[in-house]
Protein backbone atom coordinates (compact mmCIF):
# COMPACT_ATOMS: atom_id res chain seq x y z
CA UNK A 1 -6.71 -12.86 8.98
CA UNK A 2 -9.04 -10.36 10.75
CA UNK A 3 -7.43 -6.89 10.90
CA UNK A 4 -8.00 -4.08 13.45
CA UNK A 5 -9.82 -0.98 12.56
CA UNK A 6 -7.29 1.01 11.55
CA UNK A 7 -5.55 -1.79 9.37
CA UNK A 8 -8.58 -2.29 7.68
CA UNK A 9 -8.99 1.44 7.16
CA UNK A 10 -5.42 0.71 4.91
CA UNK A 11 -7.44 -1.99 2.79
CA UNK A 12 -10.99 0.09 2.11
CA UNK A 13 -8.19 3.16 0.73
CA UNK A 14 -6.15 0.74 -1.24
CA UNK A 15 -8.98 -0.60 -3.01
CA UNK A 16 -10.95 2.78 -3.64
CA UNK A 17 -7.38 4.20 -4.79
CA UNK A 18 -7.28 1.40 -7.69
CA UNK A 19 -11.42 1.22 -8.16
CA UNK A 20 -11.65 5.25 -9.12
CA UNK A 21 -8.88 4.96 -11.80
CA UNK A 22 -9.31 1.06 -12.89
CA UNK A 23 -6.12 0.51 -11.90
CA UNK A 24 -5.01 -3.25 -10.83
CA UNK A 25 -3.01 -2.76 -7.53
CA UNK A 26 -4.29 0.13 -4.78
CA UNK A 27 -2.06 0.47 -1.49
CA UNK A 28 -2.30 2.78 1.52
CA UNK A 29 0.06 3.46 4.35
CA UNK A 30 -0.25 5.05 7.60
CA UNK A 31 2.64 7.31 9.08
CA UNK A 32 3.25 7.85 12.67
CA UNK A 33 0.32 10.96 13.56
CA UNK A 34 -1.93 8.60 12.05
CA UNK A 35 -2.53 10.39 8.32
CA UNK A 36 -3.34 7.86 5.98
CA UNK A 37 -2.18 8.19 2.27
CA UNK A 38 -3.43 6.18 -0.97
CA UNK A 39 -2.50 5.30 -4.41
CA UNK A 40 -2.88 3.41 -7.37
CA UNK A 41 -0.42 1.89 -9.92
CA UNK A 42 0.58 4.35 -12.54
CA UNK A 43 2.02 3.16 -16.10
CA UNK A 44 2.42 6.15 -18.26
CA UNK A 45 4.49 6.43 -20.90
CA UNK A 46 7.53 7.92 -18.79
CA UNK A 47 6.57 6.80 -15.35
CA UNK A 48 6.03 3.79 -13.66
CA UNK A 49 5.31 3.60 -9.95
CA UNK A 50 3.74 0.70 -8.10
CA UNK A 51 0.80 1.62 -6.03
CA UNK A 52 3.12 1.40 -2.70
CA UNK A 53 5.48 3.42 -4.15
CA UNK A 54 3.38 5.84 -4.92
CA UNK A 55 1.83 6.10 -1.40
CA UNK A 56 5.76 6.13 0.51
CA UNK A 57 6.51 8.68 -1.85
CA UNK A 58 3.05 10.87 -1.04
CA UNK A 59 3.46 10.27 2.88
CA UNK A 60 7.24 11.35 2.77
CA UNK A 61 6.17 14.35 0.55
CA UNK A 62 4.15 15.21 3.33
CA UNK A 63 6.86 15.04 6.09
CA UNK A 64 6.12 11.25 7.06
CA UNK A 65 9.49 10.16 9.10
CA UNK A 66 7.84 6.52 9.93
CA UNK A 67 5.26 4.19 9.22
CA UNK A 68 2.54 2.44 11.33
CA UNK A 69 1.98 -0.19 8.67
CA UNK A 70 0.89 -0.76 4.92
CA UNK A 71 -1.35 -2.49 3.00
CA UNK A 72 -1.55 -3.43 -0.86
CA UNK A 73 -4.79 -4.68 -2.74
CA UNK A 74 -4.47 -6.81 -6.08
CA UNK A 75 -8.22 -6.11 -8.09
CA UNK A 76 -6.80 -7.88 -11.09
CA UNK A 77 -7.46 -11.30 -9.34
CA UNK A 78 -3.24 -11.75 -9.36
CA UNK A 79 -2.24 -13.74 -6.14
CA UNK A 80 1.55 -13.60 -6.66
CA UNK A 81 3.82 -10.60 -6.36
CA UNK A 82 0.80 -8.48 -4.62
CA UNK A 83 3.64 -6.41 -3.05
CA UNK A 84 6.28 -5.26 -5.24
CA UNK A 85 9.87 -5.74 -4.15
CA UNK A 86 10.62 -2.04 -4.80
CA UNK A 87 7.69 -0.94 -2.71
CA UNK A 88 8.61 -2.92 0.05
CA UNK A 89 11.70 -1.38 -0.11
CA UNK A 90 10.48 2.08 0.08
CA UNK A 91 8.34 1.05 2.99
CA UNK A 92 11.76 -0.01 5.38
CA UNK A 93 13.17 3.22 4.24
CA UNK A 94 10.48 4.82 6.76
CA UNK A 95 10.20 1.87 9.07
CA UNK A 96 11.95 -1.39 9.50
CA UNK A 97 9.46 -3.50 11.32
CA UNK A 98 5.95 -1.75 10.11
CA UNK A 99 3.64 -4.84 9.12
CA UNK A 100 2.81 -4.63 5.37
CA UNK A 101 -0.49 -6.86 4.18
CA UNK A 102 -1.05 -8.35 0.60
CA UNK A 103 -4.81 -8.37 -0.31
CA UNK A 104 -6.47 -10.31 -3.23
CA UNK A 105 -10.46 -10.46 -2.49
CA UNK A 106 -11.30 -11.40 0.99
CA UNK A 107 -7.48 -13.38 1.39
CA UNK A 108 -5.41 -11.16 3.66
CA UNK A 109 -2.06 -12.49 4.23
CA UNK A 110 0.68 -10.18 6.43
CA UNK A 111 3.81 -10.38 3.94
CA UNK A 112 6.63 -8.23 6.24
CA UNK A 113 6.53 -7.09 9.38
């Protein structure tokens, strides 16, 4: 699946997000003005947040009301449940229809949307 630029912008933040902290999921979402917002999977000891949790929650923190689209990058080589069920979820809080893409290696597959 080829992406356009701005989708593919989603993919090169979801992967640096995981890369700089080793993490094995990355995701990236873009609200409606555009702004772009990254995470990585967390597992600490008290908190657990999926990458694409962690990126709705950063672009409503910053006023996000919708989303353009989302995209969620598996570096641990996982194919299956790339997109978490409770990030998805978090996603159609801010936008019902907003394409979301799962990402292992070059394999781009558009899961909702």
């Amino acid at each position: 699946m080829n992406l356009d630029p701005e989708d593919d912008k989603l993919v090169t933040l979801a992967r640096a997000a995981a890369g700089r902290i080793g993490a094995p999921r990355g995701a990236a979402v873009r609200d409606e003005d555009g702004r772009t917002y990254a995470a990585a999977s967390i597992r600490l000891p008290h908190l657990r947040l999926s990458a694409l949790q962690l990126a709705v929650a950063q672009a409503a923190a910053a006023g996000a009301e919708t989303l353009e689209a989302a995209a969620v990058v598996a570096l641990d080589g996982e194919v299956t449940d790339v997109v978490d069920a409770d990030g998805l979820a978090a996603v159609r809080d801010l936008a019902k229809s907003a394409p979301v893409y799962s990402v292992t290696g070059d394999d781009i597959s558009q899961v909702a949307g």
